[in-house]
Structures are given as C-alpha cells and as structure tokens.
C-alpha atoms as a PDB file:
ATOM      1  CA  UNK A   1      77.021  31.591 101.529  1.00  0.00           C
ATOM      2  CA  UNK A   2      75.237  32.742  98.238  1.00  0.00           C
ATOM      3  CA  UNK A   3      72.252  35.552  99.299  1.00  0.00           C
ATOM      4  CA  UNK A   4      71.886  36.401  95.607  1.00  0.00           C
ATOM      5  CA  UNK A   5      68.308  34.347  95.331  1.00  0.00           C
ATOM      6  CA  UNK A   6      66.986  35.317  99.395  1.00  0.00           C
ATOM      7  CA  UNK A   7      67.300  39.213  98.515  1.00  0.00           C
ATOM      8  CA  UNK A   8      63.989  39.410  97.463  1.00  0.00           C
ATOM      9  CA  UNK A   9      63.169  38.084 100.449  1.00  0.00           C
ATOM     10  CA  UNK A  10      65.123  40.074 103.417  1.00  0.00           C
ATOM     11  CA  UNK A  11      62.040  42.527 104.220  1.00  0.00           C
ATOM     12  CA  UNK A  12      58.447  41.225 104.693  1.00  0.00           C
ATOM     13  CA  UNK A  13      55.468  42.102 102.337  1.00  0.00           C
ATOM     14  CA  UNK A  14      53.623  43.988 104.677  1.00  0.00           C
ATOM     15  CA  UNK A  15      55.664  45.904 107.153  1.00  0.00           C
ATOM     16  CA  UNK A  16      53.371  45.981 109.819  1.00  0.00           C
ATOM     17  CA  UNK A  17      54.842  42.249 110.542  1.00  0.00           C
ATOM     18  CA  UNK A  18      57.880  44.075 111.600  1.00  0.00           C
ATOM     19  CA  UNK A  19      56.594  46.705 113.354  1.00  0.00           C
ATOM     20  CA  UNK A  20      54.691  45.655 116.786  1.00  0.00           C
ATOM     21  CA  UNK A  21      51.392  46.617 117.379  1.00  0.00           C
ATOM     22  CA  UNK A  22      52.369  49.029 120.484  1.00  0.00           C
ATOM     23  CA  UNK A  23      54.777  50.703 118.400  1.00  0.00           C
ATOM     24  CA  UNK A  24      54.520  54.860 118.169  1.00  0.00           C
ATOM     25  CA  UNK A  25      54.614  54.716 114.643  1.00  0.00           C
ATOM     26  CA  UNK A  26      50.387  53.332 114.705  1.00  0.00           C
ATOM     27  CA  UNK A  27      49.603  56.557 117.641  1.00  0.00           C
ATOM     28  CA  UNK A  28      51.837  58.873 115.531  1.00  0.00           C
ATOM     29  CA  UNK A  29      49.830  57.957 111.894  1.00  0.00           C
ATOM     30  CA  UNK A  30      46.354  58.216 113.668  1.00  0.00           C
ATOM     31  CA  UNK A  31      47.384  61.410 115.207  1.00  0.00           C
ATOM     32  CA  UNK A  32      47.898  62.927 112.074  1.00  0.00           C
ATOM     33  CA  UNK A  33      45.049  61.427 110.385  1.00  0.00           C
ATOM     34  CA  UNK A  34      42.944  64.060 112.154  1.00  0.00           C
ATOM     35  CA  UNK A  35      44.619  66.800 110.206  1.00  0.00           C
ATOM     36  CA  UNK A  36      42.885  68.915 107.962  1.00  0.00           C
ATOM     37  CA  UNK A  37      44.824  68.630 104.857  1.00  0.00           C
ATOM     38  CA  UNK A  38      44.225  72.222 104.020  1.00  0.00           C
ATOM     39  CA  UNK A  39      46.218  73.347 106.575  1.00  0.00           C
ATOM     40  CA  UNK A  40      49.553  71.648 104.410  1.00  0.00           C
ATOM     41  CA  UNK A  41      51.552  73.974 102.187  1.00  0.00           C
ATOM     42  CA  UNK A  42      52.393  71.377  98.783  1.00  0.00           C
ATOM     43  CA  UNK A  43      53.098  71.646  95.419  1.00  0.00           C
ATOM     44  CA  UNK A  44      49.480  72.195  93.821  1.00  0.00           C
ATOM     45  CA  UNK A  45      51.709  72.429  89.844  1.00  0.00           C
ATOM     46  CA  UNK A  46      52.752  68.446  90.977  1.00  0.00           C
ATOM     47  CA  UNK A  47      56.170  69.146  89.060  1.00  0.00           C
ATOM     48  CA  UNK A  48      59.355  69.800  89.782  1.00  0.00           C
ATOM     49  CA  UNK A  49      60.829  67.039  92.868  1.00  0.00           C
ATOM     50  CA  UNK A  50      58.793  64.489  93.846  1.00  0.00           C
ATOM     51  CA  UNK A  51      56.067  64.774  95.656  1.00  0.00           C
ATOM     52  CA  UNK A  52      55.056  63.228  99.001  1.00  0.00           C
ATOM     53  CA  UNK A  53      51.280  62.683 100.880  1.00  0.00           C
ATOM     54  CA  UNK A  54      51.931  65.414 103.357  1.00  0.00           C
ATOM     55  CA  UNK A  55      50.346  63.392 106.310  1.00  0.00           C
ATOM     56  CA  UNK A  56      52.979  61.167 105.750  1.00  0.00           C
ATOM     57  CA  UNK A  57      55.441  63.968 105.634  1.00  0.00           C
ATOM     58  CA  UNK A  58      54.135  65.043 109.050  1.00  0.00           C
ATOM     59  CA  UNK A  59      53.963  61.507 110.512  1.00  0.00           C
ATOM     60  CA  UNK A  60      57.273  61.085 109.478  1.00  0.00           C
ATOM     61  CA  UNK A  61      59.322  64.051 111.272  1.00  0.00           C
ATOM     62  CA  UNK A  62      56.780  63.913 114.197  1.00  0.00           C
ATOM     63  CA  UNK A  63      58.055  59.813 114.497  1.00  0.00           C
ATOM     64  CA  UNK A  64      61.463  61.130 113.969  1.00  0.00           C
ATOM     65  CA  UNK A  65      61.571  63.678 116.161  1.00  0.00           C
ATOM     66  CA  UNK A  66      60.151  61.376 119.187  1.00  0.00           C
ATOM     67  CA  UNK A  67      62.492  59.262 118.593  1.00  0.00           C
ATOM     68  CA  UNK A  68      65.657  61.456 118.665  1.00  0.00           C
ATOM     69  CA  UNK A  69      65.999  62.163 114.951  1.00  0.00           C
ATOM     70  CA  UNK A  70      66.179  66.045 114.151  1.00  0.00           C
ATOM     71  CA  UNK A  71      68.095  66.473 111.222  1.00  0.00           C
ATOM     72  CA  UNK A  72      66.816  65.971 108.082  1.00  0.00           C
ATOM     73  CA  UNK A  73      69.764  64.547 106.583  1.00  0.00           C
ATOM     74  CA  UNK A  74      69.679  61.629 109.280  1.00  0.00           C
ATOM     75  CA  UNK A  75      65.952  61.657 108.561  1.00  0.00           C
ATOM     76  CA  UNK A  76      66.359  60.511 105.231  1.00  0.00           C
ATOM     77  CA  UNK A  77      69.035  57.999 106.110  1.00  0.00           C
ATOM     78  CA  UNK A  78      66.555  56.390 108.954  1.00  0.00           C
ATOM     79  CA  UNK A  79      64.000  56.032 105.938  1.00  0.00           C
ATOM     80  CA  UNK A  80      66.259  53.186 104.621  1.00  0.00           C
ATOM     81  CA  UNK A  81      67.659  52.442 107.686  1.00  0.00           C
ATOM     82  CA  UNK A  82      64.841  52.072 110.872  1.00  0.00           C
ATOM     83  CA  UNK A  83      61.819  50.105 110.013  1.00  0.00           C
ATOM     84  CA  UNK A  84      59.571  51.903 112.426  1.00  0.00           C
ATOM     85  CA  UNK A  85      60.802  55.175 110.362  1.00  0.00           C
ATOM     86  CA  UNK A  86      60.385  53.315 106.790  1.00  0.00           C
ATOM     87  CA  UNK A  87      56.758  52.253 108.160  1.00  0.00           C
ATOM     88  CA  UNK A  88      55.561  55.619 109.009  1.00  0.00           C
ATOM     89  CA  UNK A  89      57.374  56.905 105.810  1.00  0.00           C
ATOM     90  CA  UNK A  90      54.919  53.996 103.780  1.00  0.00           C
ATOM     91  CA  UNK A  91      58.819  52.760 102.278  1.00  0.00           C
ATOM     92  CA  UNK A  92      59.090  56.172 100.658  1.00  0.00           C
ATOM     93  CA  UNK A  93      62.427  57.606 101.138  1.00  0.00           C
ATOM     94  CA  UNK A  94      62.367  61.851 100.783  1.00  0.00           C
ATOM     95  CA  UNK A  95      65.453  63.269 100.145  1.00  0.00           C
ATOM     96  CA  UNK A  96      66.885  65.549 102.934  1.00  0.00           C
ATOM     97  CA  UNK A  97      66.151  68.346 100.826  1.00  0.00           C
ATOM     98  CA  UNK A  98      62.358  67.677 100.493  1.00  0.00           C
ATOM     99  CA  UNK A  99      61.994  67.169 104.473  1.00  0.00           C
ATOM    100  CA  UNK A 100      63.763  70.341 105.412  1.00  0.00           C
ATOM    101  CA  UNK A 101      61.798  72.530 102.871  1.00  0.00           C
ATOM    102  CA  UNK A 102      58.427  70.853 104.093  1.00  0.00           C
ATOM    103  CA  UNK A 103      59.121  71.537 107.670  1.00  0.00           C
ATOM    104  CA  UNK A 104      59.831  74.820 107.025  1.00  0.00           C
ATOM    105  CA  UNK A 105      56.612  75.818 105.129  1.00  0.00           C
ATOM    106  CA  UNK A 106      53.886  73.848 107.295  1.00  0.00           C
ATOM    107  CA  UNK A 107      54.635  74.984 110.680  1.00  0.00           C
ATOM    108  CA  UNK A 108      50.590  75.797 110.863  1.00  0.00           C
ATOM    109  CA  UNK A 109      50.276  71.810 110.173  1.00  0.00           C
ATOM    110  CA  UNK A 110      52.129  71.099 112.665  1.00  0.00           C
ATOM    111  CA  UNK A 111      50.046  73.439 115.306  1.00  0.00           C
ATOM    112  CA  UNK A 112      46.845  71.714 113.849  1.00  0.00           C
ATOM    113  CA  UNK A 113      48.063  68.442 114.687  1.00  0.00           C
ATOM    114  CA  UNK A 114      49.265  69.997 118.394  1.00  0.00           C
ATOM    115  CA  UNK A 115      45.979  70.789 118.962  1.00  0.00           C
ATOM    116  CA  UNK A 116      44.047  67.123 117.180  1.00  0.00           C
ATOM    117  CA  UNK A 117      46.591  65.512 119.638  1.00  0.00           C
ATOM    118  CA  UNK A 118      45.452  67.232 122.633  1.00  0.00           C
ATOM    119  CA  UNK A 119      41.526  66.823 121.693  1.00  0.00           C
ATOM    120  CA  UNK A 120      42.710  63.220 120.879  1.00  0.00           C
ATOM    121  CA  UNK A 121      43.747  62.845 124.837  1.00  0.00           C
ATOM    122  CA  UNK A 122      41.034  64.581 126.226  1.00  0.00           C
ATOM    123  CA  UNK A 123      38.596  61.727 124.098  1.00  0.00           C
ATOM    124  CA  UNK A 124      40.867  59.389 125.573  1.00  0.00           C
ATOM    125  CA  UNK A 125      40.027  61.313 128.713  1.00  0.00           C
ATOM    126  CA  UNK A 126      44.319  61.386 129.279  1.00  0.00           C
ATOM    127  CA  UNK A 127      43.858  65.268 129.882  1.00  0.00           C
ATOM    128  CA  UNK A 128      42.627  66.930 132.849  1.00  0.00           C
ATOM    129  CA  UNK A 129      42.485  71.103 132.672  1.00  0.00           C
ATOM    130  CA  UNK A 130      43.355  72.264 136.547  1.00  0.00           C
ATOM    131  CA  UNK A 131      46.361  74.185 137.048  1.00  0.00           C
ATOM    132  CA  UNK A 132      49.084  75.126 134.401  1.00  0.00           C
ATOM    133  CA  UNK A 133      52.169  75.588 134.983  1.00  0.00           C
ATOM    134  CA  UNK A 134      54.866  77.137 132.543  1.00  0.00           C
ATOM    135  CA  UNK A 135      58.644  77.638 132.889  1.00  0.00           C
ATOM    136  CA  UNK A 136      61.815  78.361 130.860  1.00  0.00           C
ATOM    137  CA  UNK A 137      64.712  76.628 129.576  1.00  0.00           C
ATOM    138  CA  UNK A 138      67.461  77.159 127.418  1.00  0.00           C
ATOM    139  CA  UNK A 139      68.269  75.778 123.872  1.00  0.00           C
ATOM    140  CA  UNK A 140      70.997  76.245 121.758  1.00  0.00           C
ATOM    141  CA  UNK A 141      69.834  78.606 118.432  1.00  0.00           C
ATOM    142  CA  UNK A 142      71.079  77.389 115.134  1.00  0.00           C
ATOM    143  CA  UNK A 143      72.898  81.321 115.379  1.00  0.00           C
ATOM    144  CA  UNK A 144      73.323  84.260 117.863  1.00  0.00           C
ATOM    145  CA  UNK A 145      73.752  87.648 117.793  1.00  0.00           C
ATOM    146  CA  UNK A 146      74.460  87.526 121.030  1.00  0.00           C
ATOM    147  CA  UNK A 147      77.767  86.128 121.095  1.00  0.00           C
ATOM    148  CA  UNK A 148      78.955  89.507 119.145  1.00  0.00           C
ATOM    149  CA  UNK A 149      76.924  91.803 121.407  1.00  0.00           C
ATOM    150  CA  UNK A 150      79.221  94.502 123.127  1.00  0.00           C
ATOM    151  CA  UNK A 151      78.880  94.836 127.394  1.00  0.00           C
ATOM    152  CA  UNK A 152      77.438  98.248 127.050  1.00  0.00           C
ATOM    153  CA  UNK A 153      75.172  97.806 124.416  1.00  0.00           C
ATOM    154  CA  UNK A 154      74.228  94.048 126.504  1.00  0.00           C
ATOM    155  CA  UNK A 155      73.255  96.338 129.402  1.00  0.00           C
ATOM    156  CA  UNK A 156      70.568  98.552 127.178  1.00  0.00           C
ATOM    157  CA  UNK A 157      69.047  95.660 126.229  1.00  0.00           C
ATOM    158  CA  UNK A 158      68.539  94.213 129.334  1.00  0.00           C
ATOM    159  CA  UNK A 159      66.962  97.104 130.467  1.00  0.00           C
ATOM    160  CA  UNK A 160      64.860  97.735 127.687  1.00  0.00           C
ATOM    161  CA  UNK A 161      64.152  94.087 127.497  1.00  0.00           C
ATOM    162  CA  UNK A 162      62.951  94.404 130.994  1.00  0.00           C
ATOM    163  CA  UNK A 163      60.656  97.233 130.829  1.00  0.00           C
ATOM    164  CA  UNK A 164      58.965  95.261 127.638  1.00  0.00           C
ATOM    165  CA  UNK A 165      58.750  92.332 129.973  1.00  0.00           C
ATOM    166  CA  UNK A 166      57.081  94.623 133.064  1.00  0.00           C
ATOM    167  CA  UNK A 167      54.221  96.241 130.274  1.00  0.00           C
ATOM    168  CA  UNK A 168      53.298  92.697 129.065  1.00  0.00           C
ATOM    169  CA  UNK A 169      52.975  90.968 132.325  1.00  0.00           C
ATOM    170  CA  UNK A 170      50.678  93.890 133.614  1.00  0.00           C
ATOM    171  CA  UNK A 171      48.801  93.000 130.627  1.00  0.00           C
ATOM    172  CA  UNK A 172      48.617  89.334 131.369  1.00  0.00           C
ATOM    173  CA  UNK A 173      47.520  89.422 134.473  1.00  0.00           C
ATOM    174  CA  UNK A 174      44.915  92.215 133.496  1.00  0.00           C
ATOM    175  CA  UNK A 175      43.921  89.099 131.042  1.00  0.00           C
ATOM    176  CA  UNK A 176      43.929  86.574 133.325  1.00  0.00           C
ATOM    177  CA  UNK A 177      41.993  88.588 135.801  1.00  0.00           C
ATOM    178  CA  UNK A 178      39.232  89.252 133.556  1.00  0.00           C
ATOM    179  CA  UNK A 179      39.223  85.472 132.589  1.00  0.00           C
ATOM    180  CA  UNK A 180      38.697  84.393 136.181  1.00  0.00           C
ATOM    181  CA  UNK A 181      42.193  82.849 136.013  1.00  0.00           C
ATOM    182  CA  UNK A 182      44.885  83.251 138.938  1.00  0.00           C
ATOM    183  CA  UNK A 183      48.572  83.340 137.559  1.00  0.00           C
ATOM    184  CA  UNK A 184      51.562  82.781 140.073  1.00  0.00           C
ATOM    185  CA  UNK A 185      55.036  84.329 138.921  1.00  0.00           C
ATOM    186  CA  UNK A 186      58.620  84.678 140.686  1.00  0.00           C
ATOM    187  CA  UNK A 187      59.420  87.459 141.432  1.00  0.00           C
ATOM    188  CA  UNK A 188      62.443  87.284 141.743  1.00  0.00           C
ATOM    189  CA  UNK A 189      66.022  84.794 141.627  1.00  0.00           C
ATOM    190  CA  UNK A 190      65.865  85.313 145.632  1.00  0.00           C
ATOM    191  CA  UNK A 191      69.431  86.460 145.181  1.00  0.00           C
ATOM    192  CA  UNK A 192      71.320  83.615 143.388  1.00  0.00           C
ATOM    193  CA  UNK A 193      73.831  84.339 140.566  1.00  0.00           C
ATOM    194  CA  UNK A 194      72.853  82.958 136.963  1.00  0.00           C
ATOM    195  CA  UNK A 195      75.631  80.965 135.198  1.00  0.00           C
ATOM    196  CA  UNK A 196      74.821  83.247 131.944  1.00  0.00           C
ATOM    197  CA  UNK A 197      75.000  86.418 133.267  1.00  0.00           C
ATOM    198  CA  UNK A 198      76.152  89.724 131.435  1.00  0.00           C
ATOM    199  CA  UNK A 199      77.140  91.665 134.637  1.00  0.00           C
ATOM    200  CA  UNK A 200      80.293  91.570 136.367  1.00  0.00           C
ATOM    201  CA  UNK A 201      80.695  88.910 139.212  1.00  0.00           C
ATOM    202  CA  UNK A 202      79.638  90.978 142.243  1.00  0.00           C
ATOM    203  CA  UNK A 203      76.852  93.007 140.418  1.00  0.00           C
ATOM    204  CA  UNK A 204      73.313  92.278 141.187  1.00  0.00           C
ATOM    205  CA  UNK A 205      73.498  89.582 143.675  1.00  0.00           C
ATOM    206  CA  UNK A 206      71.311  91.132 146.388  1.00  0.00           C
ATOM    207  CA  UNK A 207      67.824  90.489 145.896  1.00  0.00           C
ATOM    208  CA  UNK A 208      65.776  93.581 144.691  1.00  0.00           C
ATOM    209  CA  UNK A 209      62.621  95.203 146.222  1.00  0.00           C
ATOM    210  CA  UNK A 210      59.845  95.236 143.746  1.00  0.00           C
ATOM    211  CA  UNK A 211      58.588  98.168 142.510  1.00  0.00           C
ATOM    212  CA  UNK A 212      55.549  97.630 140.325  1.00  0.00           C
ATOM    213  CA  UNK A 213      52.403  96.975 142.037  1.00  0.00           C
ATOM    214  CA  UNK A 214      51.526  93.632 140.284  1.00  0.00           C
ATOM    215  CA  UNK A 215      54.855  92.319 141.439  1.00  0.00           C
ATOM    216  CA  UNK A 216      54.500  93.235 145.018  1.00  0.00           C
ATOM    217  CA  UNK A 217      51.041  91.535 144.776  1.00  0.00           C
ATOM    218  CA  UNK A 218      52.535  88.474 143.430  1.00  0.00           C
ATOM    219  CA  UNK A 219      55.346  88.770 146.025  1.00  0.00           C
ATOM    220  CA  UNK A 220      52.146  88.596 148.787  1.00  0.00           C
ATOM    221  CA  UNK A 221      50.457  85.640 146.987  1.00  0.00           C
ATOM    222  CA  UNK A 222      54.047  83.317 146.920  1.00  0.00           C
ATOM    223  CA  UNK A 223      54.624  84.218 150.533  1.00  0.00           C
ATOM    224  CA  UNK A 224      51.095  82.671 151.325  1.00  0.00           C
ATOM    225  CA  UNK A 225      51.176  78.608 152.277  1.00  0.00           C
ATOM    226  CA  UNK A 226      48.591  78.154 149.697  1.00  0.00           C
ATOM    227  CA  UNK A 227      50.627  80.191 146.872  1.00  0.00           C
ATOM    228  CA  UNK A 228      54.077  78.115 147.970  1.00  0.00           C
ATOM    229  CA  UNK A 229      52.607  74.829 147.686  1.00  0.00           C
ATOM    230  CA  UNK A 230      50.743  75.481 144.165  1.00  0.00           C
ATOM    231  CA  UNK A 231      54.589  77.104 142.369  1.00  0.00           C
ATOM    232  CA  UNK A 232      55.907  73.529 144.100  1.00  0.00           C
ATOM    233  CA  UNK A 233      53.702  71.956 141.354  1.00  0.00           C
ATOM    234  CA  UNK A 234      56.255  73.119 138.688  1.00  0.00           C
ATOM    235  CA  UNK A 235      58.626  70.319 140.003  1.00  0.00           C
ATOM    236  CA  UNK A 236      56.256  67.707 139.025  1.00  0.00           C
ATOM    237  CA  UNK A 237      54.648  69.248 136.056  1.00  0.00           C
ATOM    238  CA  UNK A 238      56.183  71.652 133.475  1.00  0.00           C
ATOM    239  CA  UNK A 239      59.981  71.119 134.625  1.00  0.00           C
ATOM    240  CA  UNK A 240      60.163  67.030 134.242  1.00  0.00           C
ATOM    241  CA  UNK A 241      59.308  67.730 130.302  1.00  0.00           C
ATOM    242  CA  UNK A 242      62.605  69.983 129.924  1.00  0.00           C
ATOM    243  CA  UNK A 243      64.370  67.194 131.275  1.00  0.00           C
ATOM    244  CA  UNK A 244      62.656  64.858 128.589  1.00  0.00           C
ATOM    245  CA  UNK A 245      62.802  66.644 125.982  1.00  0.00           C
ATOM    246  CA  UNK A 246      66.954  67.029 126.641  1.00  0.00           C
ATOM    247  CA  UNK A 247      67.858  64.514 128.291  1.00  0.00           C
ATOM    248  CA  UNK A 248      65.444  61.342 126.922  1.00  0.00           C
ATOM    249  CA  UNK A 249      64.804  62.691 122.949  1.00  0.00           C
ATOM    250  CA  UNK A 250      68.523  64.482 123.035  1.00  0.00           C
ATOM    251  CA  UNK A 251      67.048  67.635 121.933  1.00  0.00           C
ATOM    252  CA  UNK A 252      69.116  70.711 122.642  1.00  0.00           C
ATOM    253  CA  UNK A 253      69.213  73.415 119.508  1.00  0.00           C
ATOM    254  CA  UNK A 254      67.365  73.785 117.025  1.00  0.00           C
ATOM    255  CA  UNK A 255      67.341  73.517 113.358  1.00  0.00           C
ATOM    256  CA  UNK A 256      65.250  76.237 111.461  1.00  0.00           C
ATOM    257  CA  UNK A 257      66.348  80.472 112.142  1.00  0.00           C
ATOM    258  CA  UNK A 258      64.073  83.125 112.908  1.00  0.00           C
ATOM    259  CA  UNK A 259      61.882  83.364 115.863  1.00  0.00           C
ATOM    260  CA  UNK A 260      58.683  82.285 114.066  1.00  0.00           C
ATOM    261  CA  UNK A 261      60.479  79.641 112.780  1.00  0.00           C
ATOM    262  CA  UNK A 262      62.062  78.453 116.105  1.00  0.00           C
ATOM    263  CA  UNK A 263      58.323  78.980 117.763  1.00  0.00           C
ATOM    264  CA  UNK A 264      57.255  76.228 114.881  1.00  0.00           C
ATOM    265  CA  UNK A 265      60.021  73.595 115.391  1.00  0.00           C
ATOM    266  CA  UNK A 266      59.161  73.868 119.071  1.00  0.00           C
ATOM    267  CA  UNK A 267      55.581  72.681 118.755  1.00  0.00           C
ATOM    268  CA  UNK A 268      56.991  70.095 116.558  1.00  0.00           C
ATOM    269  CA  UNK A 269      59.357  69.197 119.932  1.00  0.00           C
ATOM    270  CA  UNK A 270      56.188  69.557 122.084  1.00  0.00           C
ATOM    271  CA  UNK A 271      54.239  67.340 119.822  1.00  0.00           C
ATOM    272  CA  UNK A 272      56.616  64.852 119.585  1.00  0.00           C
ATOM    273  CA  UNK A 273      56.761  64.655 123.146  1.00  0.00           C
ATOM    274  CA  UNK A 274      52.999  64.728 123.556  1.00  0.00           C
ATOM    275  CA  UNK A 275      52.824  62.145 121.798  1.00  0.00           C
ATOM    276  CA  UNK A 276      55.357  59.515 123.072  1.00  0.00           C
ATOM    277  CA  UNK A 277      53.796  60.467 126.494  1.00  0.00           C
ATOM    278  CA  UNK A 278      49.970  59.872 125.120  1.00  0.00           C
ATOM    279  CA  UNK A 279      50.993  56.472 124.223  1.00  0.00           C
ATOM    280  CA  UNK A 280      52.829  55.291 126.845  1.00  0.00           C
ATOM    281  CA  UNK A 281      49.493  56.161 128.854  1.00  0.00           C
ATOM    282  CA  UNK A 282      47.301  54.669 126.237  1.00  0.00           C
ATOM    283  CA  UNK A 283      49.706  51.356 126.582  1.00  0.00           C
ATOM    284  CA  UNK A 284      49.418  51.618 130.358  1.00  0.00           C
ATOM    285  CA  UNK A 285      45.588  51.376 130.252  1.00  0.00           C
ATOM    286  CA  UNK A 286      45.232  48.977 127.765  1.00  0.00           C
ATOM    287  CA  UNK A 287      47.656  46.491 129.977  1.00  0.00           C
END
C-alpha cells in the first residue's frame, strides 16, 4: 500500500480531537495558567537555543512527570511520541538539553504553581485544612556520600545528626505551641531493627527511655486513646501518597544533585501528584 499522498494526513489539525476532554493534559495547562510568569527564569537576550513559552515548559514536565516520565531525554522523545505529551507541549519538541536546564533554574515556578494548585482545590472546595499529617520515605539520590562513609565516622554523624534533630524539634513544637497547633511525633521505633542500619546487628534494639522533656510529653500524648487514634490517620493520609508516588508514577530517585535542588524536583513530584489526584476528584464530581 502507497502512504506517500495520506502523510499529510496521519495527525489531525487540531489536536484536541485526539486528546479527550477528561484528559490531564486540559487540568495540567489551566493549572499553570495561574502562574505568574515572573516567577520563570528565561532567556530575556532571546538568542542562543531556542526558546520555549515557559508555561508550556512547566505544563510539559508537570504532564510528564504525572504520567511516569522523569527524564528529560525520554521527555523529549514523548514530545514526538505521546499525543497527550505533544498536546501539552503545543507540537513543540525541546531538546533534552533545554528541559533539563529549565527544570533546573525555575524550581521557584514550580513552588508557585504548588501553591495556584492548592488555592485551585480549595475554589474547587477539594481541600479541607483539619489535621496534617507528615511522614518519611526513602528515595534513591542521583549520588551518595554515604556509600563511602567509614563506620566510625557513620557513628559521629548519627550522633551529631541527632542532637541537630533534638534542638529543632524543641523549636517546632515551641512554634506550633505558640500557633495554637498540636503536633504528634514517635518517639521512638518501639524497638524494631531498621533494614538500613549503620550499627552492628545486636546494637540498639531495646527501646530507649526518653530523655528530653518534649519527648516524654509526646510519649504521654501517644499513650492517650485520643493521641493513638489521631497518628492512625497517617495510614490513610500521608503514607498512601508514598505508595503513589512509587508504586503508581514509578518514581524512586531523583534526577537533579544538591539538597536545594532535590527539595525542588520534589515539589515537582508532589505537584504532579496533586494534580492527577485533583482531577480524578474533579472527574468524580462532574460524573
């Protein structure tokens, strides 16, 4: 079969006939809409590579990233190759280059449009402020020191690590105090042994008495029926996003060096899951 005079012919003239009207891509671009465009780093000379609206820019790796794609190299192909990608991306195609750099100088863009998202859900009235709850998980870093870190010198760190950790939660809860907001925190692992662990096997596995008086406070509060029940809440809340964010977007290191760095592709993460999440809810009203 002869294709030669259909080619012109293989995508539509308006994308938006290939792209249904629930798709992310429409949430994603009105998202980003509400950005203030002086909170983009660009090229103000307009020479040198190409240049690129930055809200698409920003549309475009916040699609991506909900959808699974975090390197800019497979970015770039997904411009040519996904039409939900090539949609948000207007049927530009940035090279890899271009979307790395521009991900690494507007990480404040991207916690502008963290926060137009969230005031986006409250309109939407999706958001409800009650209690927060915050965990930890881990992620692979693009590189370690860690992995070259002697067992002696691991052990000062720990330990200086820990006192840091003491002085800033008396801090918080100082904070919090003064803000009328009550904070529940372990207190401790209740004795179990953590896979990643830099003591011996044997070391450590006794549960410790606290010593500082916020964490014998906090100790009080847990034990109380009322304080159990309300740190049950992670199970439903914080925790099920970890488990999204790894196991439903595939996301497990990350990309860009440096803490500030890392702190900035996270919120792109968070975004990106923020999103897919608003819209499902948005879909499940409209229906």
């Amino acid at each position: 079969m002869d294709y030669g005079r259909d080619q012109a012919f293989l995508l539509p003239p308006d994308l938006r006939d290939w792209v249904p009207e629930d798709d992310l891509a429409h949430f994603v671009i009105e998202a980003v809409e509400r950005v203030d465009l002086g909170a983009f780093k660009v090229n103000r000379r307009g020479s040198g590579s190409a240049q690129y609206h930055p809200r698409m820019m920003l549309a475009l790796l916040i699609y991506c990233y909900a959808n699974g794609i975090f390197s800019s190299r497979r970015i770039e192909r997904a411009t040519r190759r996904d039409l939900g990608v090539r949609f948000v991306a207007a049927n530009n195609h940035p090279d890899y280059d271009t979307i790395a750099t521009f991900r690494r100088e507007n990480l404040a863009a991207v916690a502008e449009s963290f926060l137009q998202v969230l005031l986006l859900a409250k309109e939407l009235k999706l958001v409800k402020v009650g209690v927060v709850s915050v965990d930890g998980s881990k992620f692979d870093a693009d590189a370690s020191k860690h992995r070259s870190v002697r067992y002696d010198r691991a052990g000062e760190l720990i330990e200086q690590l820990r006192l840091e950790i003491a002085t800033l939660m008396e801090r918080a809860e100082a904070s919090l105090e003064a803000s009328g907001i009550e904070a529940l925190v372990a207190t401790s692992a209740e004795g179990r042994r953590r896979r990643h662990d830099f003591r011996p096997a044997g070391a450590g596995t006794a549960a410790k008495e606290a010593k500082a008086d916020w964490l014998r406070d906090m100790a009080t509060k847990l034990d109380s029926e009322e304080g159990r029940a309300l740190y049950r809440l992670r199970r439903q809340t914080v925790e099920p996003v970890f488990g999204v964010i790894k196991a439903v977007l595939g996301f497990t290191g990350f990309s860009l060096r440096g803490l500030d760095k890392v702190a900035g592709e996270w919120t792109l993460v968070a975004l990106a899951c923020n999103c897919k999440r608003l819209h499902k809810l948005t879909l499940s009203m409209a229906s």
